[in-house]
C-alpha atoms as a PDB file:
ATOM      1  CA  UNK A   1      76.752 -31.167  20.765  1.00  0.00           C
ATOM      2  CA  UNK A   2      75.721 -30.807  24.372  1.00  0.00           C
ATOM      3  CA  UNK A   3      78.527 -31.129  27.409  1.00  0.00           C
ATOM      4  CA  UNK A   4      77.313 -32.772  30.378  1.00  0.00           C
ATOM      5  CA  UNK A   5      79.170 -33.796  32.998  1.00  0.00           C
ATOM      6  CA  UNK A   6      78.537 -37.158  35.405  1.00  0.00           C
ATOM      7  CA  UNK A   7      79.792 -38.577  38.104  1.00  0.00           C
ATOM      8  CA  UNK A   8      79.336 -41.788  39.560  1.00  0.00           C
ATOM      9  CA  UNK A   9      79.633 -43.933  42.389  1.00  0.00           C
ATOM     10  CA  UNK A  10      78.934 -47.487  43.581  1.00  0.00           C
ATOM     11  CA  UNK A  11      78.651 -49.213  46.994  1.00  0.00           C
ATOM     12  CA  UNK A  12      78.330 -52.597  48.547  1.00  0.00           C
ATOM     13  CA  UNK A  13      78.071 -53.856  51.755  1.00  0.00           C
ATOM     14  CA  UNK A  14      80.571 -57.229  51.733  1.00  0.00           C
ATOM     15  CA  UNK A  15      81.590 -57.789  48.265  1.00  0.00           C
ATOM     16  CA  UNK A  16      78.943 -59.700  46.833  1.00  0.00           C
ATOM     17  CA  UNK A  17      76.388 -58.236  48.984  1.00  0.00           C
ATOM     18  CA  UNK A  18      73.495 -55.350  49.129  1.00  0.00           C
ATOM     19  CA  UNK A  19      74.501 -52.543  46.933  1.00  0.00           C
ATOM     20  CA  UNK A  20      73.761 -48.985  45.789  1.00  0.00           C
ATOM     21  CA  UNK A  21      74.880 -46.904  42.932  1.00  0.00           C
ATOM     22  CA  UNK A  22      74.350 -42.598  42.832  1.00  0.00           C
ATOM     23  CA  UNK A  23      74.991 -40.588  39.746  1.00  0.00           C
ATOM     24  CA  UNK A  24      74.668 -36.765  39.102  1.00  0.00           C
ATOM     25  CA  UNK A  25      74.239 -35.289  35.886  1.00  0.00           C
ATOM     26  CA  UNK A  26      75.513 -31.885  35.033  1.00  0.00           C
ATOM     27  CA  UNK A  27      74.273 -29.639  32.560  1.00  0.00           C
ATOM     28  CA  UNK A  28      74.108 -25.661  32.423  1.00  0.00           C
ATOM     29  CA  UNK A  29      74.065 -25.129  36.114  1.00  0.00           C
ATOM     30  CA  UNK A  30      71.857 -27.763  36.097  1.00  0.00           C
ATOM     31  CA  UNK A  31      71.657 -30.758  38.065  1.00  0.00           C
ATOM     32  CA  UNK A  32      70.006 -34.488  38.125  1.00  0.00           C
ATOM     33  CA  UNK A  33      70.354 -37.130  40.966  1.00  0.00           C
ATOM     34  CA  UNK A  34      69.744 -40.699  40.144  1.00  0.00           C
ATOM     35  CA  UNK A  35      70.468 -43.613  42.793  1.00  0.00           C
ATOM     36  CA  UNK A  36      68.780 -47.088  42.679  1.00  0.00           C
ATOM     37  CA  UNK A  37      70.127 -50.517  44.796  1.00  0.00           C
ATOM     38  CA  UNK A  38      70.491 -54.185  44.384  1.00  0.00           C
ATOM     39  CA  UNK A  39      70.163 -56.935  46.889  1.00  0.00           C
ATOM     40  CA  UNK A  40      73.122 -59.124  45.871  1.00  0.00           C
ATOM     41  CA  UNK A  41      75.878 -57.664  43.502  1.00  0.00           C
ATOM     42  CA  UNK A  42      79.559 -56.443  43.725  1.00  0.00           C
ATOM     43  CA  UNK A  43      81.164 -53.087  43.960  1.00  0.00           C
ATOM     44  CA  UNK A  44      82.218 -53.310  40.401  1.00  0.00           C
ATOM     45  CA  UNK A  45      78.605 -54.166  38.954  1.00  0.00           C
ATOM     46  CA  UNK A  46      77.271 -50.622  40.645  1.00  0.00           C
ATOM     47  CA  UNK A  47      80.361 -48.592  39.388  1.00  0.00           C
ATOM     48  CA  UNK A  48      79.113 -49.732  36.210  1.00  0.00           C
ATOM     49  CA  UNK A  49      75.718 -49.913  36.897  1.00  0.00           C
ATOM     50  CA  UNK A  50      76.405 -46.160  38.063  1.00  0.00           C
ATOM     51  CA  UNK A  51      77.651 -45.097  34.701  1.00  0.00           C
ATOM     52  CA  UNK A  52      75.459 -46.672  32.368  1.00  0.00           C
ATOM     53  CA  UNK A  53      72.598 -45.011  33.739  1.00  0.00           C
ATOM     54  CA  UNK A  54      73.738 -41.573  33.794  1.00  0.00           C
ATOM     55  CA  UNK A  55      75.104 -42.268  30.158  1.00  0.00           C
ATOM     56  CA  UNK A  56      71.601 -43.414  29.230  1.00  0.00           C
ATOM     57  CA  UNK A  57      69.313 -40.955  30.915  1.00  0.00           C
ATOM     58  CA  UNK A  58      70.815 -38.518  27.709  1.00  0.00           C
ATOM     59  CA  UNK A  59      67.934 -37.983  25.088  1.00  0.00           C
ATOM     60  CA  UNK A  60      70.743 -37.219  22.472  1.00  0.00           C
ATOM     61  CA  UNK A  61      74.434 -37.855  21.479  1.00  0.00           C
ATOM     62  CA  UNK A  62      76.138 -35.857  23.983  1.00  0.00           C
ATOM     63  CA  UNK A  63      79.973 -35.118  24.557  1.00  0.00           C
ATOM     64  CA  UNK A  64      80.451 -36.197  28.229  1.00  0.00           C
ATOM     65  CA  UNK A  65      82.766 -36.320  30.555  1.00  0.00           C
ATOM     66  CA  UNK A  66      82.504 -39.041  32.940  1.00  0.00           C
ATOM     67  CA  UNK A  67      84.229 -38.913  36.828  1.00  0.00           C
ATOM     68  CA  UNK A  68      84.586 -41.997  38.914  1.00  0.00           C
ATOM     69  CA  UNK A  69      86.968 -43.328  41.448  1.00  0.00           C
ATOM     70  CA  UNK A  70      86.158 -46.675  40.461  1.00  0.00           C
ATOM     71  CA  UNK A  71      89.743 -47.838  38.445  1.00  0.00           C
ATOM     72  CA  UNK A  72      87.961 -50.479  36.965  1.00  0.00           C
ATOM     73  CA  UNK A  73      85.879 -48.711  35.616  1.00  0.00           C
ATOM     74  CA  UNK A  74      88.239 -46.197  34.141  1.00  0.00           C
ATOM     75  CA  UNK A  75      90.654 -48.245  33.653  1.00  0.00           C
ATOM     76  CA  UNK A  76      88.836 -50.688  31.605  1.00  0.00           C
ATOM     77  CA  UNK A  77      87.861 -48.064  28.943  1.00  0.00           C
ATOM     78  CA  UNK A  78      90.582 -45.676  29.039  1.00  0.00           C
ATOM     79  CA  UNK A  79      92.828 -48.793  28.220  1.00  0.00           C
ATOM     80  CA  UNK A  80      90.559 -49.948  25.898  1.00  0.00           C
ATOM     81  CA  UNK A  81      90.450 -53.373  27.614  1.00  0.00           C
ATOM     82  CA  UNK A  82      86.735 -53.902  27.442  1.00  0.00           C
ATOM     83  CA  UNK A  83      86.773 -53.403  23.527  1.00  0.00           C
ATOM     84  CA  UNK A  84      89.906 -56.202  23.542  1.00  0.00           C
ATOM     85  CA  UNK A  85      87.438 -58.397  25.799  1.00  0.00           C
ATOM     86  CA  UNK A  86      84.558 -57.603  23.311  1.00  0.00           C
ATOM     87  CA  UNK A  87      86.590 -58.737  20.505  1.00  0.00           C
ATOM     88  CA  UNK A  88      87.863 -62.035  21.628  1.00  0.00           C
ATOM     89  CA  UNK A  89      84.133 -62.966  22.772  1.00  0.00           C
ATOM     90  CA  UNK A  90      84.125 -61.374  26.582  1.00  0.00           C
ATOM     91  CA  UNK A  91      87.210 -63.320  27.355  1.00  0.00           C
ATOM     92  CA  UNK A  92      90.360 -61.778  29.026  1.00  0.00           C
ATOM     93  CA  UNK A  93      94.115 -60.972  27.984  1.00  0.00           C
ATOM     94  CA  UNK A  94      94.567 -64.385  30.507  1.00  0.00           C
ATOM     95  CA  UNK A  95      91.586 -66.181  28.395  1.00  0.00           C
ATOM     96  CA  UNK A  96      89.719 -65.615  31.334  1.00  0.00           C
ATOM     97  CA  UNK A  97      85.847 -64.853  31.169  1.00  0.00           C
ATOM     98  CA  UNK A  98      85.435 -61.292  31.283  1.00  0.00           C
ATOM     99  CA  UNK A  99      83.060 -60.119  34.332  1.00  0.00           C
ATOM    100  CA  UNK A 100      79.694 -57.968  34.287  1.00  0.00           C
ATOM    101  CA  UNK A 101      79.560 -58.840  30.441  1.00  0.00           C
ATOM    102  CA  UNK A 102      75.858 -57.332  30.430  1.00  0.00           C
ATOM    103  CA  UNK A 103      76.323 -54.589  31.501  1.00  0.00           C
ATOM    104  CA  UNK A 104      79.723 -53.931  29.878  1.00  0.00           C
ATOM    105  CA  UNK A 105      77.774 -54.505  26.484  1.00  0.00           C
ATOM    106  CA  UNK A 106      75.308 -51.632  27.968  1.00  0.00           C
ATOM    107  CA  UNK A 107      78.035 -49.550  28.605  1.00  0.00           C
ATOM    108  CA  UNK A 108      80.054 -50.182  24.821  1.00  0.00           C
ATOM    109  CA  UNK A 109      76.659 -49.006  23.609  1.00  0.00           C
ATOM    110  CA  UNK A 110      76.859 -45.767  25.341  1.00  0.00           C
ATOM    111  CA  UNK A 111      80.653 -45.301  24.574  1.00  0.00           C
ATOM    112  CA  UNK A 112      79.533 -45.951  21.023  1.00  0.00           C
ATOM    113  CA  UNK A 113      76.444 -43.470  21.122  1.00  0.00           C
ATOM    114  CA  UNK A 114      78.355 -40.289  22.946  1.00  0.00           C
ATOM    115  CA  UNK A 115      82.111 -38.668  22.849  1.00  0.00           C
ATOM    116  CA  UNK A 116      83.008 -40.090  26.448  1.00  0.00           C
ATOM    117  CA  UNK A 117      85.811 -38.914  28.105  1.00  0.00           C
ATOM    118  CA  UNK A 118      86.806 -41.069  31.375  1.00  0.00           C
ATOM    119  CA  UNK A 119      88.148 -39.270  34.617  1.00  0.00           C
ATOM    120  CA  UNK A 120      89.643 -40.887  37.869  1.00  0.00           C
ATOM    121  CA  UNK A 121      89.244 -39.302  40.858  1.00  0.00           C
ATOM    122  CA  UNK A 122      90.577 -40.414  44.099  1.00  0.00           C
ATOM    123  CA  UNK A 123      87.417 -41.470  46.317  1.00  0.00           C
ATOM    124  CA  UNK A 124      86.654 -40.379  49.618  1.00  0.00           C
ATOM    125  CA  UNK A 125      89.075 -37.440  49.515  1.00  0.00           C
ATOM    126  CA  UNK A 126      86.531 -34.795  50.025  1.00  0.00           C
ATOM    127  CA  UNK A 127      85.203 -34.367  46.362  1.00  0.00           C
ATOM    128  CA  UNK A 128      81.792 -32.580  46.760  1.00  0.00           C
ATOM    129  CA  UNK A 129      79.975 -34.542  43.544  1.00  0.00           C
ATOM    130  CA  UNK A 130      82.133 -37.589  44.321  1.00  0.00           C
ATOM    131  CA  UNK A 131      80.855 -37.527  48.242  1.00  0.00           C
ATOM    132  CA  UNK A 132      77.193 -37.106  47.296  1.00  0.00           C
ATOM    133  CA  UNK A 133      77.151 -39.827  44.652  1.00  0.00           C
ATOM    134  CA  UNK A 134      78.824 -42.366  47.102  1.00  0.00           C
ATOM    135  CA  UNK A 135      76.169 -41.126  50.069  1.00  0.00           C
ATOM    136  CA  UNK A 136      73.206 -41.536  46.905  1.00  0.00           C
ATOM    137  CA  UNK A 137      74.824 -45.111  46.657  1.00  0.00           C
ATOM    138  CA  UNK A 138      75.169 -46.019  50.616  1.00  0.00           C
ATOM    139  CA  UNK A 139      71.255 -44.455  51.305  1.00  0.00           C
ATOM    140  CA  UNK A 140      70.193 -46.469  48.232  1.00  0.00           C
ATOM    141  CA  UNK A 141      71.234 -50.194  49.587  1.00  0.00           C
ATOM    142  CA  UNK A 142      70.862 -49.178  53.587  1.00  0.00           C
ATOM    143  CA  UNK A 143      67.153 -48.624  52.104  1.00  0.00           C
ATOM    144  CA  UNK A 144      66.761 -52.243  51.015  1.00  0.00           C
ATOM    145  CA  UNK A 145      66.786 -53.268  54.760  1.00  0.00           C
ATOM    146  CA  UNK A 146      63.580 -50.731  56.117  1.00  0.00           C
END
């Protein structure tokens, strides 16, 4: 099984607002940059949105390990919370809706697909991959207003 490595950031200006997300994919010295924006979401849909599409630009089942400083993002999977929510129909330990439901059932089919294993990383503390993704994510929304 192939080991790739991704990291993954999302951005928003105001929270909703204009976002970006920037991903890097790392495989045998090499490297892939993927970044794309939307005009109105939340920080939390391009964390995801960052993930899911480095997870799905893999041809094969791949053993990955995944780097974000997003917590909710890590948090959400390492703590299995997100197969709880899927369980009890996208609701919450509180009963709650669950948020970003679509693309949390993108992600569970990814999780399902590859060996994932979930890093935190503390953002904005000088992290080369970590620091490109978030500038991929910035240059991505800051280019919905030219």
């Amino acid at each position: 099984m192939k080991e790739v490595t991704i990291y993954s950031d999302g951005a928003c200006s105001g929270n909703p607002g204009p976002g970006g997300w920037g991903t890097i994919l790392c495989y045998q010295g090499r490297e892939k940059e993927l970044c794309g924006s939307d005009p109105q979401t939340t920080n939390n849909r391009m964390e995801l949105l960052a993930a899911i599409m480095g997870l799905e630009q893999l041809k094969e089942p791949c053993a990955v390990t995944l780097i974000s400083d997003s917590r909710y993002l890590c948090e959400s999977i390492n703590q299995k919370w997100v197969f709880g929510w899927e369980q009890k129909g996208w609701r919450k330990a509180d009963k709650k809706p669950a948020l970003n439901v679509d693309l949390w059932e993108r992600m569970l089919i990814q999780l399902r697909r590859h060996q994932v294993t979930v890093q935190w990383i503390k953002g904005h503390a000088g992290h080369p991959y970590n620091e490109r993704c978030d500038r991929l994510a910035v240059n991505a929304y800051l280019a919905l207003k030219e």
